[in-house]
Protein backbone atom coordinates (compact mmCIF):
# COMPACT_ATOMS: atom_id res chain seq x y z
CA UNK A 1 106.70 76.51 -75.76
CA UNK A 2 106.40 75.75 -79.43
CA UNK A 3 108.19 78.85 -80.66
CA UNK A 4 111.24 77.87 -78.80
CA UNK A 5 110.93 73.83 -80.81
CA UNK A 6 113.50 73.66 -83.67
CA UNK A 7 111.54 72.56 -86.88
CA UNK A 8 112.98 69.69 -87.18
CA UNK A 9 111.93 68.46 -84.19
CA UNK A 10 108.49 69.66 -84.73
CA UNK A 11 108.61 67.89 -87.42
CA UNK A 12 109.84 64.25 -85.51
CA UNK A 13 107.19 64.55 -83.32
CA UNK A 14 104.81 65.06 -86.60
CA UNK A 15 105.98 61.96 -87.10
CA UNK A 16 105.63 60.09 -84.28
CA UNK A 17 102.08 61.44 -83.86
CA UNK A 18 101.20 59.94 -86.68
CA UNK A 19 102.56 56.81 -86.05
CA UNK A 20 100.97 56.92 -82.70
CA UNK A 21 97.37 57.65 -84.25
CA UNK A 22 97.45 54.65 -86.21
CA UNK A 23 98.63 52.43 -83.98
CA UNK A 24 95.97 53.42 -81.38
CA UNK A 25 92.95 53.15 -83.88
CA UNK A 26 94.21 49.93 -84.60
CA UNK A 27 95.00 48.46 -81.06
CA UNK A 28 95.86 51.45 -78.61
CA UNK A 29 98.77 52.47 -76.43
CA UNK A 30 99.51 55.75 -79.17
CA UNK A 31 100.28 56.87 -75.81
CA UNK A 32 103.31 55.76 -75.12
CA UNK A 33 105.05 56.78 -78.16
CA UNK A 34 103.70 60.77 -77.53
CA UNK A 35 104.16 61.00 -73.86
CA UNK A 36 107.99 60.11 -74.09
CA UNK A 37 108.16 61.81 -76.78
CA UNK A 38 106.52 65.46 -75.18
CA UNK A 39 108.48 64.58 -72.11
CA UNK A 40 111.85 64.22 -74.25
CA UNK A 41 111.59 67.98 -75.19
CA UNK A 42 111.59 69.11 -71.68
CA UNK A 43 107.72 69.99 -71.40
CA UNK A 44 106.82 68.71 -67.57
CA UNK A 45 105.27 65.55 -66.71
CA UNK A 46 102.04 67.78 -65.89
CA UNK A 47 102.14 69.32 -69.33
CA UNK A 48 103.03 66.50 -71.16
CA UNK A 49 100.09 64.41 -70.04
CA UNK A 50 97.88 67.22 -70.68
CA UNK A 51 98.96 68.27 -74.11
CA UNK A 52 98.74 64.63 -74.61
CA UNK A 53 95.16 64.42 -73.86
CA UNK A 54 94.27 67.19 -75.95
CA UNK A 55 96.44 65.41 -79.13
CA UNK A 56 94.98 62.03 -78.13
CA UNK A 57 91.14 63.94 -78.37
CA UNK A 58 91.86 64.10 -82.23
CA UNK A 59 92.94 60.98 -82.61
CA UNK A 60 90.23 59.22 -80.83
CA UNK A 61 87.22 61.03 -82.39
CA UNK A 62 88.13 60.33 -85.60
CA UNK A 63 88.63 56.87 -85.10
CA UNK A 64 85.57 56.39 -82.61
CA UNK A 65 83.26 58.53 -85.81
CA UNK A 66 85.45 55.76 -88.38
CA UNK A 67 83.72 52.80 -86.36
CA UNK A 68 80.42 54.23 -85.85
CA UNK A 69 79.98 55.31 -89.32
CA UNK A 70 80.49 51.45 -90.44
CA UNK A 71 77.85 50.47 -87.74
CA UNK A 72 80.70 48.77 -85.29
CA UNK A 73 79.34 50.88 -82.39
CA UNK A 74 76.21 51.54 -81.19
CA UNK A 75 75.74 54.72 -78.63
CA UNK A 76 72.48 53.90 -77.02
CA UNK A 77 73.26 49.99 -76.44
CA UNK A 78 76.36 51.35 -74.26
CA UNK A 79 75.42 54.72 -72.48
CA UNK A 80 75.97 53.23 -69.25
CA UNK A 81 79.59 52.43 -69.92
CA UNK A 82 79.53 56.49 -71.12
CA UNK A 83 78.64 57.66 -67.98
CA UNK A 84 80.41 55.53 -66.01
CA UNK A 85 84.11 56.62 -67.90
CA UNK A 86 82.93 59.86 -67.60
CA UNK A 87 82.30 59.89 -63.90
CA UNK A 88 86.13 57.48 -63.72
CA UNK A 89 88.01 60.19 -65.96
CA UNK A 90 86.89 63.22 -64.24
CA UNK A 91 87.96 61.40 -60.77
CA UNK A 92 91.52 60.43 -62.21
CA UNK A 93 92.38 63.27 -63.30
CA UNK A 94 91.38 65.37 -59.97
CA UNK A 95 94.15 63.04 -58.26
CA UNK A 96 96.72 62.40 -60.45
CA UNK A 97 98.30 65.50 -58.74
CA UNK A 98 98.06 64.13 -55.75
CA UNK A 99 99.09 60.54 -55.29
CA UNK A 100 102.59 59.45 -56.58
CA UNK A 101 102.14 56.89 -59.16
CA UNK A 102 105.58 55.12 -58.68
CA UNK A 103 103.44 52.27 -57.45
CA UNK A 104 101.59 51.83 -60.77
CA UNK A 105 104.65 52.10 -63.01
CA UNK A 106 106.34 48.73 -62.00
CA UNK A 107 102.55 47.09 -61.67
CA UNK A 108 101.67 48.44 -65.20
CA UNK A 109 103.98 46.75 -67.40
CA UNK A 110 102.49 43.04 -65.60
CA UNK A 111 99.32 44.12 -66.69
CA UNK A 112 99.92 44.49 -70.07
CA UNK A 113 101.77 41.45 -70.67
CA UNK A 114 98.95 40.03 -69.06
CA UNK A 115 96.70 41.42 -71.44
CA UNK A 116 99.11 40.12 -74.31
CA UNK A 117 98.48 36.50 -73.03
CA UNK A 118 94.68 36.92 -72.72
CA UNK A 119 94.37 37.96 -76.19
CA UNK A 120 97.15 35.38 -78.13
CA UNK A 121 95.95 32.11 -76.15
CA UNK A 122 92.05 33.29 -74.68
CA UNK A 123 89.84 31.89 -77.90
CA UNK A 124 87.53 34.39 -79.11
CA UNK A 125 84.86 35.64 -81.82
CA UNK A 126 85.37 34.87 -85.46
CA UNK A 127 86.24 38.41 -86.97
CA UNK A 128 82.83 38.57 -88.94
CA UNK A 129 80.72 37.82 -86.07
CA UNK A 130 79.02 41.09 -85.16
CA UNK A 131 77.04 40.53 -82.15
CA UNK A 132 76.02 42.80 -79.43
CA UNK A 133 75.95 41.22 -76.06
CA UNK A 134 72.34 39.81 -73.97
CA UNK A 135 71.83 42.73 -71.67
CA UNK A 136 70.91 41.42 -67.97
CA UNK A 137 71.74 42.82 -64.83
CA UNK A 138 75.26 41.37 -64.85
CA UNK A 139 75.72 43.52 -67.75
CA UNK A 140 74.72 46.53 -66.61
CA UNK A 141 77.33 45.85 -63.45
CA UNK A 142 79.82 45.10 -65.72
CA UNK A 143 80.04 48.55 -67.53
CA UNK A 144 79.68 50.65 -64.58
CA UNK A 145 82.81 48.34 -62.89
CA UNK A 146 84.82 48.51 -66.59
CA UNK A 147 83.92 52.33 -66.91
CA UNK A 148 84.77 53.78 -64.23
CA UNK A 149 87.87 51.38 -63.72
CA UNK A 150 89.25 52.47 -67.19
CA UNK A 151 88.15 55.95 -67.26
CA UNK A 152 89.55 56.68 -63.84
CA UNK A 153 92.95 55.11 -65.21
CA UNK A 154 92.68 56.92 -68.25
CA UNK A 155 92.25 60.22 -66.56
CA UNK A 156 95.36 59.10 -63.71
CA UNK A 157 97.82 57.93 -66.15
CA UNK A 158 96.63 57.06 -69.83
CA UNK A 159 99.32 54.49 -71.14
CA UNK A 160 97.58 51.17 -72.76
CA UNK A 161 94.25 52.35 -72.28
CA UNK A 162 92.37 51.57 -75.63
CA UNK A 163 94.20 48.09 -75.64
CA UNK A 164 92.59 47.18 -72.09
CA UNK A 165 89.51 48.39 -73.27
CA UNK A 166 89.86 46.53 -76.51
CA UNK A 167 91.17 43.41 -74.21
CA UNK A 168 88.52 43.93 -71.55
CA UNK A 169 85.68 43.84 -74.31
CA UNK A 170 86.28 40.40 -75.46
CA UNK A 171 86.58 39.31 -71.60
CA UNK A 172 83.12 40.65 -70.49
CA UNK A 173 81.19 40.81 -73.35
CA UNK A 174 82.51 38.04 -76.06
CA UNK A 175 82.66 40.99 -78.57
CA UNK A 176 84.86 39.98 -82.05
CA UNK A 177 87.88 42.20 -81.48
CA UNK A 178 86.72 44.08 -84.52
CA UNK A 179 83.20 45.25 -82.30
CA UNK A 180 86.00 45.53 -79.11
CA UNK A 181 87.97 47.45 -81.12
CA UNK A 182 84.78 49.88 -81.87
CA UNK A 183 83.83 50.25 -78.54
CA UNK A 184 87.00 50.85 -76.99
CA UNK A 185 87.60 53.97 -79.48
CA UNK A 186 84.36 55.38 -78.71
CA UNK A 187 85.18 55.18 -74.60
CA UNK A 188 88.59 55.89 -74.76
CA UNK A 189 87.70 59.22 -77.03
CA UNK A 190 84.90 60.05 -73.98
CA UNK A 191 87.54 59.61 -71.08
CA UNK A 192 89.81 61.51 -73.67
CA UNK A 193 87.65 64.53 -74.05
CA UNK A 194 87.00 64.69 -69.99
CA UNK A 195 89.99 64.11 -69.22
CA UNK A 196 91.31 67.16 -71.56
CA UNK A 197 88.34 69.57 -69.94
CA UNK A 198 89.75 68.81 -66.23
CA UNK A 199 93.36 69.29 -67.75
CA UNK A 200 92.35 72.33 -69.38
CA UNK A 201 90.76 74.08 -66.17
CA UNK A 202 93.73 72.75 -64.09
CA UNK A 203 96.62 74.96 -67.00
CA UNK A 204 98.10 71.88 -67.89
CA UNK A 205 98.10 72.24 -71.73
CA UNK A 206 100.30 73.51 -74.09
CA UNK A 207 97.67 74.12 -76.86
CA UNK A 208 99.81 75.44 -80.51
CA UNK A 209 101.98 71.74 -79.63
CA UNK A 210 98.87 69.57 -78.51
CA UNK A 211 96.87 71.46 -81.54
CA UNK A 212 99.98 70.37 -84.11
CA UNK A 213 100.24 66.96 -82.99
CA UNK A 214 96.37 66.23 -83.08
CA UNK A 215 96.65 67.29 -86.67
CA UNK A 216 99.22 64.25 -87.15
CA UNK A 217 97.27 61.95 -85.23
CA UNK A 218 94.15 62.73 -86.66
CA UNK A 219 95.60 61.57 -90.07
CA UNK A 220 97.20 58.17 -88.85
CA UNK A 221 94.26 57.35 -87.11
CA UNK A 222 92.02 57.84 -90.09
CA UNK A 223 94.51 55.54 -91.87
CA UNK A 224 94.57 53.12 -88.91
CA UNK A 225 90.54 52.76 -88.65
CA UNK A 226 90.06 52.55 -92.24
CA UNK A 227 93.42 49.58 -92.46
CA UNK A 228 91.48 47.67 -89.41
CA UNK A 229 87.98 47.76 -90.42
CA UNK A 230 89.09 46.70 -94.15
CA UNK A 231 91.93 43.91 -93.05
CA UNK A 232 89.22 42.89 -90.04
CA UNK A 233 90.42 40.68 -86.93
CA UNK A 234 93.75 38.66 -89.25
CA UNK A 235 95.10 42.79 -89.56
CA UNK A 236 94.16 44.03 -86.01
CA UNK A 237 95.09 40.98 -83.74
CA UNK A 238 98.98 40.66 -84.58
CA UNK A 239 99.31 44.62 -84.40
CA UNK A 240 97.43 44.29 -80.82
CA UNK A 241 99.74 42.06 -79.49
CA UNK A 242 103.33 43.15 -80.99
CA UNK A 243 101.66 46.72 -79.45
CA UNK A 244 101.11 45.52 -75.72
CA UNK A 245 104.53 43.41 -75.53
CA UNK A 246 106.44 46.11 -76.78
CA UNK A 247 104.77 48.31 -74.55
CA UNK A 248 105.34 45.92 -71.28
CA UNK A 249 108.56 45.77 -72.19
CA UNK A 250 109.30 49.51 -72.69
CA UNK A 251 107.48 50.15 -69.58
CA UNK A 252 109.30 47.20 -67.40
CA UNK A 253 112.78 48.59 -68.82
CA UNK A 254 111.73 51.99 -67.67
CA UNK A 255 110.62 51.55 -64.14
CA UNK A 256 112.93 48.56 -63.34
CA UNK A 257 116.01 49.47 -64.34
């Protein structure tokens, strides 16, 4: 527990929470600089990905409220893809006790290089172009399909999420990676937030350590919205993909070898 955490590590993983929080509002995967990091203090994998979750909850609220409050989401124009994370975050969590995700650890670091090679070389939005997408019935398939997809991994494992959001976006919608960037915030802070409520019920939270770090990551992802939205798709894009390769990387070194 947290009484039993010599200051000085508190303090490291201060650190690293805030480093985390701006690095997710910028271009996700905080993630997987906080889950090795709770794991590293001997907190159990259960634990850790709960106390995560209830860290990450900070973090993605204020940057999800950043983006709204410069009109770069809009709730109404996306409450299907709301639902739909909701109803994919409460359904990965329920399993993640019980399937072994040793499977998705060697696939995962694929898909995020992947997603590093969609965004350098796929052409995209200028940065200023602010444009919500034609709504059809395609669309409305589309955000039940990314929703639940993304929420349900969210809720399973968490790693990378906001940057396959952010990713996805600009794939099915042709959103600037700016308005991506807006949306994936606002749906990675609801599978978040249901996420942490299924943790909670299940006693897998430490809450004085999750409570600290959200503090942290509250602060560095206030800095990280603020930084993106100023700076715009030139600031955003090179931190988004220097994010997901090291990421892939990390992840490919971890379950490979």
């Amino acid at each position: 527990m947290i009484e039993m955490i010599e200051p000085g590590m508190l303090l490291v993983l201060g650190l690293v929470a805030l480093i985390a929080g701006f690095i997710d509002a910028v271009a996700g995967g905080g993630g997987m600089l906080t889950v090795p990091a709770l794991l590293s203090i001997g907190l159990p994998p259960h634990i850790a990905l709960g106390t995560n979750k209830l860290a990450a909850t900070f973090a993605s609220s204020t940057a999800a409220w950043t983006y709204y409050k410069k009109q770069l989401f809009s709730p109404s124009f996306w409450k299907l893809s709301f639902i739909a994370t909701l109803a994919g975050a409460i359904l990965g969590t329920l399993v993640v006790d019980l399937i072994s995700t040793e499977w998705l650890e060697k696939v995962l670091p694929l898909i995020i290089l992947a997603a590093a090679v969609y965004t350098v070389w796929h052409p995209h939005p200028k940065g200023n172009n602010h444009e919500l997408p034609e709504k059809c019935e395609k669309f409305a398939r589309k955000q039940w399909l990314q929703g639940t997809t993304l929420g349900f991994y969210d809720g399973l494992a968490g790693p990378g999420t906001g940057a396959f959001w952010t990713v996805s976006n600009m794939a099915l919608y042709r959103l600037d990676i700016l308005m991506a960037s807006g949306l994936a915030k606002a749906m990675n802070f609801t599978s978040n937030l249901t996420s942490l409520v299924t943790f909670a019920i299940l006693g897998h939270i430490n809450f004085a350590l999750g409570l600290t770090m959200g503090v942290c990551l509250m602060l560095g992802a206030y800095i990280g919205a603020h930084s993106a939205i100023r700076f715009g798709a030139k600031f955003i894009r090179p931190v988004f993909v220097t994010v997901v390769i090291v990421l892939a990387v990390k992840l490919a070194w971890q379950a490979w070898f």
